[in-house]
N, C-alpha and C. Protein backbone atom coordinates (compact mmCIF):
# COMPACT_ATOMS: atom_id res chain seq x y z
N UNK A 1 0.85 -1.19 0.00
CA UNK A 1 0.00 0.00 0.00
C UNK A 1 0.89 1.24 0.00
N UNK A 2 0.82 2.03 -1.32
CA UNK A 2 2.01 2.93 -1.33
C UNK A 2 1.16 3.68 -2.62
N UNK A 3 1.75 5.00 -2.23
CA UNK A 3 1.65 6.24 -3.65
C UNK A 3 2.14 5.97 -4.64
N UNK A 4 3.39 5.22 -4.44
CA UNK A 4 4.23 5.18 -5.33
C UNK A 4 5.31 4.46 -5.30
N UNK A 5 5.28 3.18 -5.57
CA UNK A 5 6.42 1.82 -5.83
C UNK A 5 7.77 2.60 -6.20
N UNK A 6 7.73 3.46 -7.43
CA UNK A 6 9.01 4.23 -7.77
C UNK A 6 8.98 5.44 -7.97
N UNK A 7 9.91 6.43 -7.81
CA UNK A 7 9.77 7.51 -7.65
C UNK A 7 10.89 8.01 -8.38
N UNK A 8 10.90 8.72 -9.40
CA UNK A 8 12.59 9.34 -10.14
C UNK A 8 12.88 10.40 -9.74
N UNK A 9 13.78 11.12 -9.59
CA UNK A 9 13.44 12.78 -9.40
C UNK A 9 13.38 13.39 -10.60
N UNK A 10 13.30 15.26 -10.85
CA UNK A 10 13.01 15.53 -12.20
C UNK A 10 13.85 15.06 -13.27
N UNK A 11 13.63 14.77 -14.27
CA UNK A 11 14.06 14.98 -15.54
C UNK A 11 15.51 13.67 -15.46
N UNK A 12 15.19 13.22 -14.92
CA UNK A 12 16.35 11.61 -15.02
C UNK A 12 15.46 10.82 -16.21
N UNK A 13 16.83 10.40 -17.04
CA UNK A 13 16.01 9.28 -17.68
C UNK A 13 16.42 7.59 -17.30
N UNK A 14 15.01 6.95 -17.44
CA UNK A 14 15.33 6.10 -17.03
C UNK A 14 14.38 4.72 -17.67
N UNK A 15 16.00 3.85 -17.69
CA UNK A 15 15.27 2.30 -18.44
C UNK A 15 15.25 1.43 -17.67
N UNK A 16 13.68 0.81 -17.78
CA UNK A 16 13.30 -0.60 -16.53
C UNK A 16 13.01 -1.49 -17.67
N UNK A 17 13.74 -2.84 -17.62
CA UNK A 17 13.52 -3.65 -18.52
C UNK A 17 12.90 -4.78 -17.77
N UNK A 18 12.37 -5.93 -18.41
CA UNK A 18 12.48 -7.64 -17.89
C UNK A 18 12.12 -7.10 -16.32
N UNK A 19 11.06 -6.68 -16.30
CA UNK A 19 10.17 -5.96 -14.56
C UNK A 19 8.70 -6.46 -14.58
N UNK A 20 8.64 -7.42 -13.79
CA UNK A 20 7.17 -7.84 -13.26
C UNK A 20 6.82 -7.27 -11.86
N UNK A 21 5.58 -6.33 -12.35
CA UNK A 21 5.61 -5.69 -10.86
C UNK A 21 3.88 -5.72 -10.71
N UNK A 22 3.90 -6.44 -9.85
CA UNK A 22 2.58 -7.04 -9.24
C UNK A 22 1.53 -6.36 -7.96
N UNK A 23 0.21 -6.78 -7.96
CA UNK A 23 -0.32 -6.68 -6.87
C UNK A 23 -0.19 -5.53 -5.85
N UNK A 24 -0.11 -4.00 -6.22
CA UNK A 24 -0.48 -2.83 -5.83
C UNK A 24 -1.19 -1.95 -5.56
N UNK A 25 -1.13 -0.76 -4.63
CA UNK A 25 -2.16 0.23 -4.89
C UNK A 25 -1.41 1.37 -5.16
N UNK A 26 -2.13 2.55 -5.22
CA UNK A 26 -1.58 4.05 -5.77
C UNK A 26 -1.21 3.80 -7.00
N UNK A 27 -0.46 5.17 -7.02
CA UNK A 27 0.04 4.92 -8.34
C UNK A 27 1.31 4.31 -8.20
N UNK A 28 1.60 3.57 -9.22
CA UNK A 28 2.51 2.63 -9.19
C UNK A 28 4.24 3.21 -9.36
N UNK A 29 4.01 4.05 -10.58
CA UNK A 29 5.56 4.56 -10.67
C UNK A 29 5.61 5.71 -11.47
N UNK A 30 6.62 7.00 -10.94
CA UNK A 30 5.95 8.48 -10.81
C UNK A 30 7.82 8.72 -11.56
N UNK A 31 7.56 9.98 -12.84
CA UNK A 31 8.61 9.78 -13.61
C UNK A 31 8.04 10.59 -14.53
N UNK A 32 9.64 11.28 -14.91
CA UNK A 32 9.29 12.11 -16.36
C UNK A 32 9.81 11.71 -17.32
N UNK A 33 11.00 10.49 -17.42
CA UNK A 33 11.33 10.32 -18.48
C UNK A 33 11.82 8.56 -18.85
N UNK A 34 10.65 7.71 -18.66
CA UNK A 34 11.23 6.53 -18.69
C UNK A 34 10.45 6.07 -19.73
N UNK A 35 10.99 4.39 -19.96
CA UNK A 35 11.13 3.69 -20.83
C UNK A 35 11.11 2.30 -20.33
N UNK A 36 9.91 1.66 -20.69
CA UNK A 36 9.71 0.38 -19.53
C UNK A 36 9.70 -1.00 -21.27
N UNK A 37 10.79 -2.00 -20.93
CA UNK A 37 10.38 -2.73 -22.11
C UNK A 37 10.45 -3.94 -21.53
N UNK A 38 9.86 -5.10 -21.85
CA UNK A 38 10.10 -6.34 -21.78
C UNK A 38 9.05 -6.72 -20.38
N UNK A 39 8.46 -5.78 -19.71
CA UNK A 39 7.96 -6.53 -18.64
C UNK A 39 6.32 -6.47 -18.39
N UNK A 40 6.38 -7.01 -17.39
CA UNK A 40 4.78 -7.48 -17.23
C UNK A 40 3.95 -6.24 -15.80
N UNK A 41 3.26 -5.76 -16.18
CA UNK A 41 2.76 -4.85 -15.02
C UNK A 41 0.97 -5.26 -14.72
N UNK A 42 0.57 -5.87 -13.51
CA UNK A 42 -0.93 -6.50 -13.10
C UNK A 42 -0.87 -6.47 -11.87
N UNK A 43 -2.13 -6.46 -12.02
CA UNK A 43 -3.05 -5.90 -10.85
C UNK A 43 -2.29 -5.22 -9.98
N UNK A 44 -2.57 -3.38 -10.67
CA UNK A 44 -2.05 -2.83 -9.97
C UNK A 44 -3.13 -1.04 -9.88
N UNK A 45 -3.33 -0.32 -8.98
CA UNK A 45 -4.55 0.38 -9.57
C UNK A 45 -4.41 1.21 -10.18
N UNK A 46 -3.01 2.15 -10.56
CA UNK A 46 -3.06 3.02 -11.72
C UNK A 46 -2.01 2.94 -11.78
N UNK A 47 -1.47 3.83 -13.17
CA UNK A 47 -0.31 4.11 -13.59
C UNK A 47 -0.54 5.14 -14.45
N UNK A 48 0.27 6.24 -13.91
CA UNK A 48 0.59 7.64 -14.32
C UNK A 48 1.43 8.17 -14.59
N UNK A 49 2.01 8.72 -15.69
CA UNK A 49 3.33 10.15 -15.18
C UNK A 49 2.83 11.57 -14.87
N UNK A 50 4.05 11.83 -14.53
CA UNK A 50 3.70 13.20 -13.88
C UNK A 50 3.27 14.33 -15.41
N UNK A 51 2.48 15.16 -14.91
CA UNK A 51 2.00 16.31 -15.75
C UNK A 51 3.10 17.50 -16.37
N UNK A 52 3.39 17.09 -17.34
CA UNK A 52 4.65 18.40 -17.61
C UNK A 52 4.41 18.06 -19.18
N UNK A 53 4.95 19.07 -20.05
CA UNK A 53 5.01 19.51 -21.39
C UNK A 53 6.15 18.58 -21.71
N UNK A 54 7.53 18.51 -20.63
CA UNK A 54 8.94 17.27 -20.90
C UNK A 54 8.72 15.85 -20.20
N UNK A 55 7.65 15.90 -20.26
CA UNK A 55 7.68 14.29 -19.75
C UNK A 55 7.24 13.83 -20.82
N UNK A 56 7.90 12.32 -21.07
CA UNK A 56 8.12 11.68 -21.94
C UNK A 56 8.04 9.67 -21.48
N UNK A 57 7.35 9.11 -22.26
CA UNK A 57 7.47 7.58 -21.71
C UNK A 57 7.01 6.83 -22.97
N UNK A 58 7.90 5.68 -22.52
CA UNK A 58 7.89 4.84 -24.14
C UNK A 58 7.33 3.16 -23.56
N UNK A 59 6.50 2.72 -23.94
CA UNK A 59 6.39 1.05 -23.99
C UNK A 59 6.75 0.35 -24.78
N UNK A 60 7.50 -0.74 -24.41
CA UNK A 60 7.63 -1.67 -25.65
C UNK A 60 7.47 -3.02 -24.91
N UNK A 61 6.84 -3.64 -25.38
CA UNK A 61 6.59 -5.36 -25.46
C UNK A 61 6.31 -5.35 -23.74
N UNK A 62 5.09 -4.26 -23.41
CA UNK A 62 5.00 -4.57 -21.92
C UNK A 62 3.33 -5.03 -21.93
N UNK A 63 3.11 -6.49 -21.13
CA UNK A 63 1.87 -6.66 -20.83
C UNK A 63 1.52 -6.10 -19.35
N UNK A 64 -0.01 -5.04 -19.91
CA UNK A 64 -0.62 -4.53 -18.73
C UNK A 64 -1.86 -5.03 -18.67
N UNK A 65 -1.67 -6.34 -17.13
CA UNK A 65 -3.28 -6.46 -17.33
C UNK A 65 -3.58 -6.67 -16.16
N UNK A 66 -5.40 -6.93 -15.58
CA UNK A 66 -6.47 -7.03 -14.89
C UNK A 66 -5.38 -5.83 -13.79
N UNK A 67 -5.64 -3.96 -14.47
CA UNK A 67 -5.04 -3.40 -13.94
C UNK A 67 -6.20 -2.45 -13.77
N UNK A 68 -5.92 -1.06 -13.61
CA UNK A 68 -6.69 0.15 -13.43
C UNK A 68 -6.18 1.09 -14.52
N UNK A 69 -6.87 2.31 -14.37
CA UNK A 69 -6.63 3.34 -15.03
C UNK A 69 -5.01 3.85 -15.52
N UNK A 70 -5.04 4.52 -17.15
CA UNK A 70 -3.26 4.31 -17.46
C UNK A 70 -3.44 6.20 -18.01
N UNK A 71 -2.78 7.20 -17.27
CA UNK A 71 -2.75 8.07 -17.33
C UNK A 71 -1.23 8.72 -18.26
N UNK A 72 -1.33 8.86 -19.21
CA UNK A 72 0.45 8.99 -19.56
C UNK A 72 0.29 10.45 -20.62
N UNK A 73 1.16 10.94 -20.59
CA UNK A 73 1.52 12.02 -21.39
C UNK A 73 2.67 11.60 -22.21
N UNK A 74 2.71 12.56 -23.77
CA UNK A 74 3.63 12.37 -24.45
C UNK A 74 4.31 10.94 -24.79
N UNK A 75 3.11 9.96 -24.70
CA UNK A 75 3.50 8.75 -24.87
C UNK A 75 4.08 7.99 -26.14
N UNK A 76 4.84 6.71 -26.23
CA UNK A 76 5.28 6.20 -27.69
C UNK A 76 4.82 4.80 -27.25
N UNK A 77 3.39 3.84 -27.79
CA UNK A 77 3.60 2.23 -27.09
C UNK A 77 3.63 1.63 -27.94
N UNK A 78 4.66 0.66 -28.04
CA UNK A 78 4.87 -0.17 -29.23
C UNK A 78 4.61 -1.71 -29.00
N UNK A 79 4.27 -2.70 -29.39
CA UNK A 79 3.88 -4.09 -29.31
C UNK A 79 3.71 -4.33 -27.93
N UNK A 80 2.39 -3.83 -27.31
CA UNK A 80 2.49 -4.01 -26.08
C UNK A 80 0.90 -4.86 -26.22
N UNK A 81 0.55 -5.69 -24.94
CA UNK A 81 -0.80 -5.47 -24.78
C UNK A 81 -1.58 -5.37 -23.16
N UNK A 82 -2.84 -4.69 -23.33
CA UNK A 82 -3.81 -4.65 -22.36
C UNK A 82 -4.68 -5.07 -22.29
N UNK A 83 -4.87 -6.08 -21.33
CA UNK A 83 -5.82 -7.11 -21.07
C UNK A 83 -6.40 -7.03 -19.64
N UNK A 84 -7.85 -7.38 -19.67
CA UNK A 84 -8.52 -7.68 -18.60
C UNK A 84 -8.52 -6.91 -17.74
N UNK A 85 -8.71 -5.54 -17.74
CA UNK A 85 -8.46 -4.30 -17.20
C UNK A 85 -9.53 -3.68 -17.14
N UNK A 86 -10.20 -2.68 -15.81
CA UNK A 86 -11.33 -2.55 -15.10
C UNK A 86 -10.81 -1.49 -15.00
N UNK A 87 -11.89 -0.53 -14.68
CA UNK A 87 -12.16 1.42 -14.19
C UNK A 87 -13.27 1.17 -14.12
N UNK A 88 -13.87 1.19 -12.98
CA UNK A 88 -15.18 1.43 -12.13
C UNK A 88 -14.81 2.96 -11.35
N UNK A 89 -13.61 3.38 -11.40
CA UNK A 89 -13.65 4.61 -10.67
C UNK A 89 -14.05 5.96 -11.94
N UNK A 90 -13.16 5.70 -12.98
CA UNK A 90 -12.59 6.82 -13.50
C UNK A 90 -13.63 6.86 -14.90
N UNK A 91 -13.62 7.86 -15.83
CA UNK A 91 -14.26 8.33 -17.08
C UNK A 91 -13.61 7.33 -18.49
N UNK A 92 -12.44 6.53 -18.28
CA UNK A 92 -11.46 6.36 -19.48
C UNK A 92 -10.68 5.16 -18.66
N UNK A 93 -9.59 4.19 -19.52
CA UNK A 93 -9.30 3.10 -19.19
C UNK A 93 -7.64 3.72 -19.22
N UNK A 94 -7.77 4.33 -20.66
CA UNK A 94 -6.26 4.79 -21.08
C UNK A 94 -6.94 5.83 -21.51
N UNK A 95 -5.90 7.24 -20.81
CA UNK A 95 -5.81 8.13 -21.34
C UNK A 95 -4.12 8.83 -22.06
N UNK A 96 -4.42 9.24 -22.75
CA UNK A 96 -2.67 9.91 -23.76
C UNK A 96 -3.12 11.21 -23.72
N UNK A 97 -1.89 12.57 -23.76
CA UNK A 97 -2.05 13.52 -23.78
C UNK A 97 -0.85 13.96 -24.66
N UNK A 98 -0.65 14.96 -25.84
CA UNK A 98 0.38 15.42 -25.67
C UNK A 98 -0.11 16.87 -26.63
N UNK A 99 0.90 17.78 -25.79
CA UNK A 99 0.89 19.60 -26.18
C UNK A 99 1.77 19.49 -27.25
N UNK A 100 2.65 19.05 -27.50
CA UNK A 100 3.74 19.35 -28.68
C UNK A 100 4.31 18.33 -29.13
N UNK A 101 4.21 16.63 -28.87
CA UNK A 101 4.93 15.56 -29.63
C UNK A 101 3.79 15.11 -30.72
N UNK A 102 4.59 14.05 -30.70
CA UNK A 102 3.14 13.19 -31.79
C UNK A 102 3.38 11.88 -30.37
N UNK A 103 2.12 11.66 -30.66
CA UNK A 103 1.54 10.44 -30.02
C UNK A 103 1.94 9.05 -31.00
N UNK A 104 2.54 8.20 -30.40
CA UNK A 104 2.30 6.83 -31.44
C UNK A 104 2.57 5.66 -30.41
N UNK A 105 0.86 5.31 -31.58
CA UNK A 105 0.43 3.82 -30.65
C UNK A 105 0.49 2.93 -32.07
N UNK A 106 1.59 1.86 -31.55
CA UNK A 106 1.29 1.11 -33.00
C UNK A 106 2.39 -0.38 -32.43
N UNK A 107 0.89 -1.25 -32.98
CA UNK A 107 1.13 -2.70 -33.08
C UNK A 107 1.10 -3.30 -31.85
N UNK A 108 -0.05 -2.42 -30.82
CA UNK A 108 -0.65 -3.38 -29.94
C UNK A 108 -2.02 -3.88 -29.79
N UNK A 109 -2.57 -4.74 -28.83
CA UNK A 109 -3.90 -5.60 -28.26
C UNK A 109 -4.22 -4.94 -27.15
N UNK A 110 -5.80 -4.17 -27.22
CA UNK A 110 -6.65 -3.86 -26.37
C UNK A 110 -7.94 -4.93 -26.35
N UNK A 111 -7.60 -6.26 -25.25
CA UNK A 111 -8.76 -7.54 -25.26
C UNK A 111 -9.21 -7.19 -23.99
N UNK A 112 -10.60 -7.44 -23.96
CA UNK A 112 -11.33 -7.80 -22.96
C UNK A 112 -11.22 -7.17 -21.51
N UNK A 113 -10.84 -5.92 -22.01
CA UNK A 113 -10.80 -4.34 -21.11
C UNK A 113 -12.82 -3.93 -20.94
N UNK A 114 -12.67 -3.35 -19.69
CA UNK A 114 -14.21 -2.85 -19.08
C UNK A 114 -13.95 -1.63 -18.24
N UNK A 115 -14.92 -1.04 -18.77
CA UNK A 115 -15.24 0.60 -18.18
C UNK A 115 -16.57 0.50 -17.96
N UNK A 116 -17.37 0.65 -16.40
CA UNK A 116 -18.25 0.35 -15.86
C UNK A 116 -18.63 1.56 -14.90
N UNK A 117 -18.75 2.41 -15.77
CA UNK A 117 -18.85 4.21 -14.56
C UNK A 117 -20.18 4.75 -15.06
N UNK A 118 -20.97 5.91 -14.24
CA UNK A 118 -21.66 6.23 -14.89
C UNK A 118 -21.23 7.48 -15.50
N UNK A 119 -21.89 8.08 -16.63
CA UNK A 119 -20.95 8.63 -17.31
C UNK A 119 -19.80 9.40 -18.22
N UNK A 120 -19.37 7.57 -18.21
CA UNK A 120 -18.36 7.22 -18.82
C UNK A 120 -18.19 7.92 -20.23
N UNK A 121 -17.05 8.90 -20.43
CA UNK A 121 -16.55 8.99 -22.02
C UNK A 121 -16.14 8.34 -22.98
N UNK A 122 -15.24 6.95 -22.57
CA UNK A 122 -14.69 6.49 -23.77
C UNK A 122 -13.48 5.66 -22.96
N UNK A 123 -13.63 4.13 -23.26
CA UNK A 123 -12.28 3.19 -22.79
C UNK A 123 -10.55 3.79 -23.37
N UNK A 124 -10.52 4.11 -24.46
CA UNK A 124 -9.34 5.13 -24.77
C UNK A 124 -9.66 6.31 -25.75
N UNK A 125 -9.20 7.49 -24.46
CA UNK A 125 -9.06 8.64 -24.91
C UNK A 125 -7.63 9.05 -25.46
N UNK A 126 -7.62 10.01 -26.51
CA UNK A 126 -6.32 10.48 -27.07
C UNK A 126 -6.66 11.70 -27.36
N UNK A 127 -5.91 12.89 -27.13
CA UNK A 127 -5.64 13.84 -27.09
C UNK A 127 -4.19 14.83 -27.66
N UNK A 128 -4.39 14.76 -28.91
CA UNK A 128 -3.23 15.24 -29.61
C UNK A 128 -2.51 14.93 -30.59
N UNK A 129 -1.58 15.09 -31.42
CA UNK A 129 -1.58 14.39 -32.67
C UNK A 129 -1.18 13.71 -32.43
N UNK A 130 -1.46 12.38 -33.55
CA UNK A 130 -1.40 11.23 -33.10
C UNK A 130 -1.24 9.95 -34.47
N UNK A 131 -0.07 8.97 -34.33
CA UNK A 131 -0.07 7.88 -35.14
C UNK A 131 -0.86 6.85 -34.72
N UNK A 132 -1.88 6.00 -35.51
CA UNK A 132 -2.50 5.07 -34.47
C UNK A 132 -2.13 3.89 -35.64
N UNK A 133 -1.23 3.29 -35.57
CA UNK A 133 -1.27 1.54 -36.55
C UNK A 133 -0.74 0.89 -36.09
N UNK A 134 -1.86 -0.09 -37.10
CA UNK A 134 -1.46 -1.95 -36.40
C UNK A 134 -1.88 -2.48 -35.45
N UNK A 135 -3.08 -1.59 -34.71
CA UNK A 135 -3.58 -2.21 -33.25
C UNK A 135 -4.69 -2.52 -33.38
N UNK A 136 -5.34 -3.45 -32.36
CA UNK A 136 -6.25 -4.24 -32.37
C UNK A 136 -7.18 -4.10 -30.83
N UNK A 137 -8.56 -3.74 -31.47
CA UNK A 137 -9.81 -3.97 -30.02
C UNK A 137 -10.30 -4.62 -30.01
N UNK A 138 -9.81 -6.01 -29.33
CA UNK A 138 -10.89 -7.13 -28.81
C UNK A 138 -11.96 -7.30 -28.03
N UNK A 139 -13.40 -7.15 -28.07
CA UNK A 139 -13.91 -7.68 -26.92
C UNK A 139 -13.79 -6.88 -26.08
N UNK A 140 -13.53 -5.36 -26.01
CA UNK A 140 -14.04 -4.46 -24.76
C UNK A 140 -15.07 -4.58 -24.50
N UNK A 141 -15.53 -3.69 -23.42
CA UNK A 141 -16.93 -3.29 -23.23
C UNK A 141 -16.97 -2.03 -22.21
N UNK A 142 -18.04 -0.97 -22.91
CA UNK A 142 -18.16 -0.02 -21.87
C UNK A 142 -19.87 -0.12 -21.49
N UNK A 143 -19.94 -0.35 -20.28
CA UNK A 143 -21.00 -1.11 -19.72
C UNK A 143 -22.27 0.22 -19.31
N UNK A 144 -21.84 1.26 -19.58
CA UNK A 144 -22.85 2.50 -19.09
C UNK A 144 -23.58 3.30 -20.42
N UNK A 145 -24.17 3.12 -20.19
CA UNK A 145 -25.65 3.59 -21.11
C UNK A 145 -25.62 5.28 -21.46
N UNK A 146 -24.67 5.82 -20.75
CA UNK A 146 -24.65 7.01 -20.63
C UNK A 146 -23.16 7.54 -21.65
N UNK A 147 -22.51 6.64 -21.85
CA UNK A 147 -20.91 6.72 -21.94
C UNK A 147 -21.68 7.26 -23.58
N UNK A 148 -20.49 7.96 -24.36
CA UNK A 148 -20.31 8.60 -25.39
C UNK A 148 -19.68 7.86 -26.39
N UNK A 149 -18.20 7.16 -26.24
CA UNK A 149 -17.70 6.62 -27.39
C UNK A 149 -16.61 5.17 -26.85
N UNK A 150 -16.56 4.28 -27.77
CA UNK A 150 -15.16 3.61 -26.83
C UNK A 150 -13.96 4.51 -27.64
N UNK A 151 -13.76 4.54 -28.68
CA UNK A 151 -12.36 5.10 -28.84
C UNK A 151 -12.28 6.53 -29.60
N UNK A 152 -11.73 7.78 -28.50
CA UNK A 152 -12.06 9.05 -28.82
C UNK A 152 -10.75 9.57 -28.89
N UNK A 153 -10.55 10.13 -30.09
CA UNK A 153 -9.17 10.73 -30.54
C UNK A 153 -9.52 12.29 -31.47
N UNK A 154 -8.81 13.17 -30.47
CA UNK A 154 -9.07 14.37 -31.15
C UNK A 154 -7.68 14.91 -31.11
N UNK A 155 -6.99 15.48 -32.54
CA UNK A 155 -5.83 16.27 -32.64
C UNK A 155 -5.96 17.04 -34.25
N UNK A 156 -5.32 17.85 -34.43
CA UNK A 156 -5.09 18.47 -35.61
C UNK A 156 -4.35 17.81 -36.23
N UNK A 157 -3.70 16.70 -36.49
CA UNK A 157 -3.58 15.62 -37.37
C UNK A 157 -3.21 14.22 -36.61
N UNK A 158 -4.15 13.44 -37.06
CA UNK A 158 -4.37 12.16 -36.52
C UNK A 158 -4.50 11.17 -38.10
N UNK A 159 -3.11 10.00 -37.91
CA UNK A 159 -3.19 8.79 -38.40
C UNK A 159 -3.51 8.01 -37.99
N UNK A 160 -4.70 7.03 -38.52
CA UNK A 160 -5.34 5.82 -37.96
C UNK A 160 -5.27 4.74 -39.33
N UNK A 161 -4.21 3.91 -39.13
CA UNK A 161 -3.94 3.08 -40.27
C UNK A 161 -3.78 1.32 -39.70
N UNK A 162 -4.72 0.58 -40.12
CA UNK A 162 -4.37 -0.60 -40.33
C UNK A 162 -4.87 -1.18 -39.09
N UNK A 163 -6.50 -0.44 -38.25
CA UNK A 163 -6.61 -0.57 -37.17
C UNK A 163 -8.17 -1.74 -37.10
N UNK A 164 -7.83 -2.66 -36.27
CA UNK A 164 -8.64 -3.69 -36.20
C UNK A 164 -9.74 -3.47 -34.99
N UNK A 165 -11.27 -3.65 -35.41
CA UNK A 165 -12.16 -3.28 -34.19
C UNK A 165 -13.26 -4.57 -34.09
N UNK A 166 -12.87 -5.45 -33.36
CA UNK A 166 -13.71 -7.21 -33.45
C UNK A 166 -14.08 -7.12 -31.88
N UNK A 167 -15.78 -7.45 -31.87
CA UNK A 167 -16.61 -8.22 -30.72
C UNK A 167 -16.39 -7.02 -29.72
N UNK A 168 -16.35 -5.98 -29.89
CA UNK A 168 -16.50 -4.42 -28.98
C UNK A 168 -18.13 -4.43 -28.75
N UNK A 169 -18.30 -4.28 -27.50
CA UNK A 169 -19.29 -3.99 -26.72
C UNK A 169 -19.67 -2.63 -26.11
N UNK A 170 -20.43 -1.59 -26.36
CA UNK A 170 -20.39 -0.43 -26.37
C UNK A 170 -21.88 -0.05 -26.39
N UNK A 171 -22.91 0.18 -25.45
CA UNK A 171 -24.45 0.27 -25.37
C UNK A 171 -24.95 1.69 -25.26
N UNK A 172 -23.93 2.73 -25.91
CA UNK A 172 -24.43 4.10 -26.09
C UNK A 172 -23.74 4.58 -27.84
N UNK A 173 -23.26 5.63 -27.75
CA UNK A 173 -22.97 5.76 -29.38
C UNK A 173 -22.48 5.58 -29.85
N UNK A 174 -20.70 5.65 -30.24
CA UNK A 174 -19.82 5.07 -31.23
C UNK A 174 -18.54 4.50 -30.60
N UNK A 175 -18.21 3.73 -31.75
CA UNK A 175 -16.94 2.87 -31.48
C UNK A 175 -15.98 3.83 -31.84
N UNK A 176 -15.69 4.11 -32.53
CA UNK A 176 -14.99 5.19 -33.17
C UNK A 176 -15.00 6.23 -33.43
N UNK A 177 -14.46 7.84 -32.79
CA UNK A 177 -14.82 8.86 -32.93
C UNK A 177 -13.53 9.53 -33.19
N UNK A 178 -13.63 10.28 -34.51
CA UNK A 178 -12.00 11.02 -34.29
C UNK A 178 -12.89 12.56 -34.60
N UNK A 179 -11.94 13.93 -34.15
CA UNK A 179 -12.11 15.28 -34.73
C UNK A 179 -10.96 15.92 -34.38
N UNK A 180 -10.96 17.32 -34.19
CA UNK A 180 -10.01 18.35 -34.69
C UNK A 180 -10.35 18.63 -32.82
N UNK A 181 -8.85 19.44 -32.45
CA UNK A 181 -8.95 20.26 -31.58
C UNK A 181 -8.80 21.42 -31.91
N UNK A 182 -10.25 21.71 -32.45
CA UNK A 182 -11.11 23.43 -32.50
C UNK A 182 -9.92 23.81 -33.34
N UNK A 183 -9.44 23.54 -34.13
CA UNK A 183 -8.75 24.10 -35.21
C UNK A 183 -8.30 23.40 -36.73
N UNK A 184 -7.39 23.50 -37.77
CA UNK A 184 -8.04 22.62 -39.02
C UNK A 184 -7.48 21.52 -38.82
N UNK A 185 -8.17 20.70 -39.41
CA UNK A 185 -7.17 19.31 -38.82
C UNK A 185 -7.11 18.17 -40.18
N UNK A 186 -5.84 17.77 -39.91
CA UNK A 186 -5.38 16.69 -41.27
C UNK A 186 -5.63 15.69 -40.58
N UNK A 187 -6.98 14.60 -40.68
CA UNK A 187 -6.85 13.29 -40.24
C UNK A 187 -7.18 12.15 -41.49
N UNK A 188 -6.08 10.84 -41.66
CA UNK A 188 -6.43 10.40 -42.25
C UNK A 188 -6.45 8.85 -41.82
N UNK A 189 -7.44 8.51 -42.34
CA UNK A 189 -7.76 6.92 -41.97
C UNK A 189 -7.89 5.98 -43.10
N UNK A 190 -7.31 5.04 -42.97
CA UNK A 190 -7.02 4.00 -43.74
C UNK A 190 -7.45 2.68 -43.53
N UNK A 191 -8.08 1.36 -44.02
CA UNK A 191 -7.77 0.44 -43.92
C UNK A 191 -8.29 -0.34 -42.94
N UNK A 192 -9.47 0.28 -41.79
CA UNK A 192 -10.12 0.02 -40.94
C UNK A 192 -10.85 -1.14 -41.34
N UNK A 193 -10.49 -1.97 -40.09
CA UNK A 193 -11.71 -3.27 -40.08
C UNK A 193 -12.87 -3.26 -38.75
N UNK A 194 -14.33 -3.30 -39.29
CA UNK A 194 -14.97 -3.56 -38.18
C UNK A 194 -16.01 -4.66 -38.25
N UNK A 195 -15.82 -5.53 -37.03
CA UNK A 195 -16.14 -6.58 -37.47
C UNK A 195 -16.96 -7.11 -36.10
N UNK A 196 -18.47 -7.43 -35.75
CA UNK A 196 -18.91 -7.83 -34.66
C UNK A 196 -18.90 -6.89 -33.93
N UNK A 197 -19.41 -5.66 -33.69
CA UNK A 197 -18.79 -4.52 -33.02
C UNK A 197 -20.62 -4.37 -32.73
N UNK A 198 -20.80 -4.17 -31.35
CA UNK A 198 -22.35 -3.68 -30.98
C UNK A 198 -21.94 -1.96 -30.17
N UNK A 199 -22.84 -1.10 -30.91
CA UNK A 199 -22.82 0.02 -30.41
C UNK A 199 -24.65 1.08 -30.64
């Protein structure tokens, strides 16, 4: 029972590889500039970085599952996946933010993730420009009648290429929502599969 398993001070960078880190509360590990690859992170109730314009965090080949809410800024996740993952507290499952990078999510598995709030906005929110390919939504579900979208991405240019949407469960309006943040926006989408998708 802890705020915080790890703690960096400002602006260190830092690589955690081959890390199984289990069975927590708080937030798990507090950081502006890391890079987590190879490991396994469950049941644990959130995971955040800290709020800054230079914070920066990269995934690669990390499974996050039957976890909580994933708060990250200026993120890069590459072949990762999220599984079996619950927010009964919060609006969103995964949220991304970024003021000045590009966002890129590409070539992971979102299976059998649940957002159960009342509500609820959307199992992943994105916020900012953004690459989205090669990833795949299995079998979510956002369980509130009230909720708006499962996957909501708004930036002044957003790529969504090569993105797979199978057996999504969603009992208010769309699976898919992209637009502009209030200014012109280049979004282009490609190649979308939807397949078994109730909304």
């Amino acid at each position: 029972n802890a705020n915080n398993i790890f703690t960096f001070g400002n602006y260190l960078n830092v690589t955690l590889k081959n890390m199984t880190l289990r069975n927590t509360n708080g937030n798990v590990i507090s950081a502006y500039l890391i890079r987590i690859y190879d490991s396994i992170i469950e049941n644990v109730n959130s995971f955040a970085t800290r709020y800054d314009d230079d914070v920066k965090v990269i995934f690669n080949n990390l499974t996050y599952i039957n976890s909580g809410e994933l708060y990250l800024i200026n993120p890069e996740i590459y072949n990762s996946e999220f599984k079996n993952c619950t927010n009964i507290n919060g609006n969103h499952l995964l949220i991304v933010e970024s003021n000045n990078k590009i966002i890129r999510i590409e070539n992971n598995t979102f299976i059998n993730n649940l957002i159960n709030r009342i509500s609820t906005d959307s199992i992943f929110f994105i916020c900012g420009n953004s690459i989205l390919r090669n990833n795949k939504y299995i079998n979510n579900t956002v369980a509130d009648i009230y909720g708006t979208y499962f996957v909501r991405c708004m930036g002044n240019e957003v790529t969504s290429v090569n993105e797979t949407f199978i057996g999504n469960k969603f009992i208010s309006s769309y699976i898919a929502y992209y637009d502009s943040n209030r200014h012109y926006a280049k979004i282009i989408i490609e190649n979308i599969t939807l397949k078994n998708n109730y909304a």
